[in-house]
PDB file of N, CA and C in Angstrom:
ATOM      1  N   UNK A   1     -35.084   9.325  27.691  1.00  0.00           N
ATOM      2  CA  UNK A   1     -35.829  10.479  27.195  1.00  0.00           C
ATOM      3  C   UNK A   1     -35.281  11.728  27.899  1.00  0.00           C
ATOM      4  N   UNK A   2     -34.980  12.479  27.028  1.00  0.00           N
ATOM      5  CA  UNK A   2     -34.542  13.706  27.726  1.00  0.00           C
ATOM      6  C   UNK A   2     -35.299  15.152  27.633  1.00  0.00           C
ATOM      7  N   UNK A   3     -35.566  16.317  28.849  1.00  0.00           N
ATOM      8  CA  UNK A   3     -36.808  16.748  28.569  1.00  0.00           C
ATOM      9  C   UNK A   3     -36.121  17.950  29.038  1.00  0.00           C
ATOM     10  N   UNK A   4     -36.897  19.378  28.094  1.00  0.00           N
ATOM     11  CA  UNK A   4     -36.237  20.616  28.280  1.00  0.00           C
ATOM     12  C   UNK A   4     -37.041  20.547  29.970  1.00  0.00           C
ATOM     13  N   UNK A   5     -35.423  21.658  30.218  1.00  0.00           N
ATOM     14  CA  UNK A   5     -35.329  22.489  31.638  1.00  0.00           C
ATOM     15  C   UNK A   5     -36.618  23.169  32.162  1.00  0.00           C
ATOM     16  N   UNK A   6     -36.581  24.275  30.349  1.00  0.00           N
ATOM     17  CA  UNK A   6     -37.636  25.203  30.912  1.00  0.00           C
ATOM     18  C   UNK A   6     -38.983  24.701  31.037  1.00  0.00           C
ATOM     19  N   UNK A   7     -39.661  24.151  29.652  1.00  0.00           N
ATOM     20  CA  UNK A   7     -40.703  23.930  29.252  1.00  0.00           C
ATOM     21  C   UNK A   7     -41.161  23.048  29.576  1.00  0.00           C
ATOM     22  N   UNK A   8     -39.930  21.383  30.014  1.00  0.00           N
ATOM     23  CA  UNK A   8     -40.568  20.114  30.060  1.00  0.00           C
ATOM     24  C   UNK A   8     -41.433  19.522  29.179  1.00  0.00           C
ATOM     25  N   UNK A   9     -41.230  19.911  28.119  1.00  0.00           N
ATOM     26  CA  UNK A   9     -41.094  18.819  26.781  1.00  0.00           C
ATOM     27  C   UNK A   9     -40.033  18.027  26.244  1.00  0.00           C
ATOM     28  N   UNK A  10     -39.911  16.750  25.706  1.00  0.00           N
ATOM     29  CA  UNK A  10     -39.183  15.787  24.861  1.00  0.00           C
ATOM     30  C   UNK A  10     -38.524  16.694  24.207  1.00  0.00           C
ATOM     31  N   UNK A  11     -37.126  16.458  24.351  1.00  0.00           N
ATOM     32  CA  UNK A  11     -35.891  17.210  23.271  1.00  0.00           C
ATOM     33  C   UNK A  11     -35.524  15.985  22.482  1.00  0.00           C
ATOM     34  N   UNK A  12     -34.734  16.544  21.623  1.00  0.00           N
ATOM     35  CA  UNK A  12     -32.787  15.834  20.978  1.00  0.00           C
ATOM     36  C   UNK A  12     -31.796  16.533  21.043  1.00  0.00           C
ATOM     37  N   UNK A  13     -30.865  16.367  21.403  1.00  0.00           N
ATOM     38  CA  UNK A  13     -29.877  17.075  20.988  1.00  0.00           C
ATOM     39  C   UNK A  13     -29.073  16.777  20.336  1.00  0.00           C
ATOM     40  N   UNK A  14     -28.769  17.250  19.213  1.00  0.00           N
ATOM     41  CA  UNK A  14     -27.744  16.980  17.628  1.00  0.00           C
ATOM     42  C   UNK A  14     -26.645  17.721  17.803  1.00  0.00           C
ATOM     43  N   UNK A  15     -25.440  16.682  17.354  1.00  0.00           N
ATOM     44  CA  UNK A  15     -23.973  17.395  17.174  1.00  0.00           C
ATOM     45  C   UNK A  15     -23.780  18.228  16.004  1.00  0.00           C
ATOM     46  N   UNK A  16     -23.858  19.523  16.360  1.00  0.00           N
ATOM     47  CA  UNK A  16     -23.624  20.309  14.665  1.00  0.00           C
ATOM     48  C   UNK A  16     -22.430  20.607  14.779  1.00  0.00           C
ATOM     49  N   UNK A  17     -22.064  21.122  13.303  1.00  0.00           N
ATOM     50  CA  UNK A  17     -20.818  21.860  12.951  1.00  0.00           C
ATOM     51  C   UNK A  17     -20.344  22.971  13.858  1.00  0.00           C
ATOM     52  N   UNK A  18     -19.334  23.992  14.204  1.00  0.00           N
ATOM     53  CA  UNK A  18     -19.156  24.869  14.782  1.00  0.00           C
ATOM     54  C   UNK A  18     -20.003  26.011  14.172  1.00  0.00           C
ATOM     55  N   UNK A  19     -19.886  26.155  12.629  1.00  0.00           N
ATOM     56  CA  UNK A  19     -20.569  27.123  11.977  1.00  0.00           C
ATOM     57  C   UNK A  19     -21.780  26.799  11.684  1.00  0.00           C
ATOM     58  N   UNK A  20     -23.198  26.182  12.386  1.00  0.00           N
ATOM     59  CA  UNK A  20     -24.267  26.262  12.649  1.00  0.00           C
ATOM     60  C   UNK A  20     -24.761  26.850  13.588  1.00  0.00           C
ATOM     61  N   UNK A  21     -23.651  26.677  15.198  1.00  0.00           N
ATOM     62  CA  UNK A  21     -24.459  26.707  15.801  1.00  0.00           C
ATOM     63  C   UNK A  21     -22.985  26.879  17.133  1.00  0.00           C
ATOM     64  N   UNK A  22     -22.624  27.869  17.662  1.00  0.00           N
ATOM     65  CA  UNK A  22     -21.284  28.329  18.326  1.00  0.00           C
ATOM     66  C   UNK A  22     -21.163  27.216  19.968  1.00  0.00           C
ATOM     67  N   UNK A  23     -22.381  26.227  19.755  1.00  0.00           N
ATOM     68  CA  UNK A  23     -22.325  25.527  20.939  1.00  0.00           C
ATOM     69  C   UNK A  23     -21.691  24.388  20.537  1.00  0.00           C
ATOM     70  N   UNK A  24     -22.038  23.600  19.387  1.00  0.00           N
ATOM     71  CA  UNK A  24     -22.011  22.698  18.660  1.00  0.00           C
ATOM     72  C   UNK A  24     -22.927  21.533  19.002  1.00  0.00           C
ATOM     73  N   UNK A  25     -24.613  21.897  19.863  1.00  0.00           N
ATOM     74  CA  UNK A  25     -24.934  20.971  19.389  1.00  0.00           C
ATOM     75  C   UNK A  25     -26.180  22.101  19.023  1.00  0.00           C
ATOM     76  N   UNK A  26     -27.120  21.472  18.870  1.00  0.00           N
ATOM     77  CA  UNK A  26     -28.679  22.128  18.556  1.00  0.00           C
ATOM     78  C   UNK A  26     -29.840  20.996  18.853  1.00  0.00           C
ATOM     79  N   UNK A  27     -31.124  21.867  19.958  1.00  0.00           N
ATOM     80  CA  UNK A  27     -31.641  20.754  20.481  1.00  0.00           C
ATOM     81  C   UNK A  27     -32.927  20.794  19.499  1.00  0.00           C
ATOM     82  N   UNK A  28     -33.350  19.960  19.420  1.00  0.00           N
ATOM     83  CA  UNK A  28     -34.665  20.213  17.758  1.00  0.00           C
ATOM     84  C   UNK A  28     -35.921  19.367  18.575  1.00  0.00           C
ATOM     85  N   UNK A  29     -37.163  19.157  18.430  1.00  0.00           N
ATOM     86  CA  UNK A  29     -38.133  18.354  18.607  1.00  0.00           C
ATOM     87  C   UNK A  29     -37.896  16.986  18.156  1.00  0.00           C
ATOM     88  N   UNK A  30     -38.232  15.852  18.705  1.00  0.00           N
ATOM     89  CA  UNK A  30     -37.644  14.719  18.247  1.00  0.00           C
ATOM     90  C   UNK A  30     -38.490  14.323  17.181  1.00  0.00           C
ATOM     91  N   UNK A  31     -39.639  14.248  17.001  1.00  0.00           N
ATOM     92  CA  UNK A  31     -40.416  14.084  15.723  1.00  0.00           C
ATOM     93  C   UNK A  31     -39.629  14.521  14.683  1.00  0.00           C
ATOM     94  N   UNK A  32     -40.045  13.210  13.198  1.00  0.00           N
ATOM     95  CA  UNK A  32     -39.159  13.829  12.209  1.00  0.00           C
ATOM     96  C   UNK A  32     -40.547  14.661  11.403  1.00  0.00           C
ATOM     97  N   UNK A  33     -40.222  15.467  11.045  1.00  0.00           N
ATOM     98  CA  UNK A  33     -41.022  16.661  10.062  1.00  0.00           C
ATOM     99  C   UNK A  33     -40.649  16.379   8.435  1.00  0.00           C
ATOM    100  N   UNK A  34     -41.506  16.549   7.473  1.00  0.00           N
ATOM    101  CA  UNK A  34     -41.236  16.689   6.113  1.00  0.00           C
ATOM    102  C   UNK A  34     -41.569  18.055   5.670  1.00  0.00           C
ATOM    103  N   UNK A  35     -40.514  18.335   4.918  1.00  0.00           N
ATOM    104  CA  UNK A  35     -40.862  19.705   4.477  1.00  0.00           C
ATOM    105  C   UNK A  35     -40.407  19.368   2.927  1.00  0.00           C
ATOM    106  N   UNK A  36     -40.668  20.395   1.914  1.00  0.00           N
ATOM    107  CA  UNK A  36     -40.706  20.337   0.169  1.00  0.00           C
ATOM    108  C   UNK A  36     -39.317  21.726   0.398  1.00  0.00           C
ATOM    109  N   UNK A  37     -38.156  20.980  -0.412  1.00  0.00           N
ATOM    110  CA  UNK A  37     -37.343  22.416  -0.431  1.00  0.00           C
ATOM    111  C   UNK A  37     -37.759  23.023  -1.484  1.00  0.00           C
ATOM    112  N   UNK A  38     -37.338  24.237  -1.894  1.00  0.00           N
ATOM    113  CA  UNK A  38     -36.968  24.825  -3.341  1.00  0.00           C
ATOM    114  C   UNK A  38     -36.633  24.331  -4.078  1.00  0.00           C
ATOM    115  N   UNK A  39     -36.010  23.046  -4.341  1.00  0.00           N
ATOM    116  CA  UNK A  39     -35.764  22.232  -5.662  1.00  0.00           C
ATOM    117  C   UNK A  39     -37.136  21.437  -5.865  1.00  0.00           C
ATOM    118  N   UNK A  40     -37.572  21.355  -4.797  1.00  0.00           N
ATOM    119  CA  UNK A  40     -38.401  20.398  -5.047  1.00  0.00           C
ATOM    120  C   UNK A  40     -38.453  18.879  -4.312  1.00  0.00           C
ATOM    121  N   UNK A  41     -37.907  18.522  -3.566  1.00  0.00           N
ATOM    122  CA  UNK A  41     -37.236  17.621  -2.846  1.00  0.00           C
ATOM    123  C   UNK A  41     -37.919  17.522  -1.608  1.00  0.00           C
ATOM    124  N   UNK A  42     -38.565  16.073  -1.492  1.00  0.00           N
ATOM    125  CA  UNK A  42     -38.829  15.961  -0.247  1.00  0.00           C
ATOM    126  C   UNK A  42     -37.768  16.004   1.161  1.00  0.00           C
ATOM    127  N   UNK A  43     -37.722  16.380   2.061  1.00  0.00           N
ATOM    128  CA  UNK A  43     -36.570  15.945   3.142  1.00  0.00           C
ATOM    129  C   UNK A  43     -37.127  16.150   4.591  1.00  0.00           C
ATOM    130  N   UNK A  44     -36.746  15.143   5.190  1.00  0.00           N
ATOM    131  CA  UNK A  44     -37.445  14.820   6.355  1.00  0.00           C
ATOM    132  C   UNK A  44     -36.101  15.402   7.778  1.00  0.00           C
ATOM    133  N   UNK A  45     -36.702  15.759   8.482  1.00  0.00           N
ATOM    134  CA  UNK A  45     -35.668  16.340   9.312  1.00  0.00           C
ATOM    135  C   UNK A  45     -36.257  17.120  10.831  1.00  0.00           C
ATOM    136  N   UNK A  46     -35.402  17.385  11.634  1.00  0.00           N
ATOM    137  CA  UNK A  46     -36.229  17.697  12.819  1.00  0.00           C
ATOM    138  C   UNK A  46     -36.523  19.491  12.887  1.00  0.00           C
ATOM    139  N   UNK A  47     -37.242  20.000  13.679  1.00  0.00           N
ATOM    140  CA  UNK A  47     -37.464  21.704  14.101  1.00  0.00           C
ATOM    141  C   UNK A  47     -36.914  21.753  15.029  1.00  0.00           C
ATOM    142  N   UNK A  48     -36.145  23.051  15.193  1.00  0.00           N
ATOM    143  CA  UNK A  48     -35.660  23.572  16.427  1.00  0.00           C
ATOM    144  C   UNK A  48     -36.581  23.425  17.562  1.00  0.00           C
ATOM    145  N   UNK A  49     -35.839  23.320  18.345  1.00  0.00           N
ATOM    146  CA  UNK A  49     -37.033  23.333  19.734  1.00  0.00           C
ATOM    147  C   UNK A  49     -37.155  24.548  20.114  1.00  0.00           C
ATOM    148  N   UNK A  50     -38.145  25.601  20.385  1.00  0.00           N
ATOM    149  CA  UNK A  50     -38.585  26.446  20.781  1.00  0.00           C
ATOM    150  C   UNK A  50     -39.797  25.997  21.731  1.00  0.00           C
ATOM    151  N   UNK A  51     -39.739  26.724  22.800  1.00  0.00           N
ATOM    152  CA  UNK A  51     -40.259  26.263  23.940  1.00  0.00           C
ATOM    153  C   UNK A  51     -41.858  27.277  24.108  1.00  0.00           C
ATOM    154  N   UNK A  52     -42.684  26.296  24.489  1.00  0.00           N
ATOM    155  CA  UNK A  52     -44.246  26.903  23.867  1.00  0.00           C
ATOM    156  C   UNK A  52     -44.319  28.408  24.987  1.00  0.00           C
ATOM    157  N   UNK A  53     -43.573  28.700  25.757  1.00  0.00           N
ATOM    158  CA  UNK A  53     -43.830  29.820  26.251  1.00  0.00           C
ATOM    159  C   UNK A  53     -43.327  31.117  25.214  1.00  0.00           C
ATOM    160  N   UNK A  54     -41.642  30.887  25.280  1.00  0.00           N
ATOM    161  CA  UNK A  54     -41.286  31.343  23.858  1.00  0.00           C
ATOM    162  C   UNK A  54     -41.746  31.709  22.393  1.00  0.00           C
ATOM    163  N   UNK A  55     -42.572  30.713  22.132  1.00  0.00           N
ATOM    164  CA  UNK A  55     -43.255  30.890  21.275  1.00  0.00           C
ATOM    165  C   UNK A  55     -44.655  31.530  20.867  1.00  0.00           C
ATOM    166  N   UNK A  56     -45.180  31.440  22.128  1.00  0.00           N
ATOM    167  CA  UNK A  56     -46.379  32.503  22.207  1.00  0.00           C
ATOM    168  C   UNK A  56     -46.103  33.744  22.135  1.00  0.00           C
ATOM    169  N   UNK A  57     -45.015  33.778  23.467  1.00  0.00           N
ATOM    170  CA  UNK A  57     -44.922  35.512  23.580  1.00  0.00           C
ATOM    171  C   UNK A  57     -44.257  36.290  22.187  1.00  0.00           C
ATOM    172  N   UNK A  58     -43.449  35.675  21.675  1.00  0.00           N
ATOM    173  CA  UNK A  58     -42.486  36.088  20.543  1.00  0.00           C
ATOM    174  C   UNK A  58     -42.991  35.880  19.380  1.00  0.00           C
ATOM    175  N   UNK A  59     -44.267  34.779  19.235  1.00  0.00           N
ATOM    176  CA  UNK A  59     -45.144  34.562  17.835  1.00  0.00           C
ATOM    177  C   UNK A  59     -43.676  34.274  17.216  1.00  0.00           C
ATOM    178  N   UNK A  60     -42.448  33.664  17.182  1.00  0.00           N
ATOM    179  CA  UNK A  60     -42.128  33.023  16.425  1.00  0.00           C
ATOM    180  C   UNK A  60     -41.873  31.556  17.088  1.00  0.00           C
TER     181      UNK A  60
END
């Protein structure tokens, strides 16, 4: 189990493309999430990890 620095919550970290993401990986919440795209399409997939301090102060 691997757990953010700042926050000390459960990460993942995923190998992305160069043109996602200039690190190449991206760390997301490990829970998988379902979301409905614009076609219409179910797809299950993880959220960025944003860290709950981050996220308060910045409301995103």
């Amino acid at each position: 189990m691997t757990r953010c620095p700042k926050c000390g919550v459960e990460i993942k970290y995923i190998p992305v493309g160069y043109n996602i993401d200039e690190t190449g990986v991206v760390i997301v919440d490990p829970d998988y999430t379902e979301i409905i795209n614009d076609g219409g399409r179910l797809i299950k997939g993880h959220l960025r990890h944003r860290c709950r301090e981050e996220y308060e102060t910045n409301g995103k």
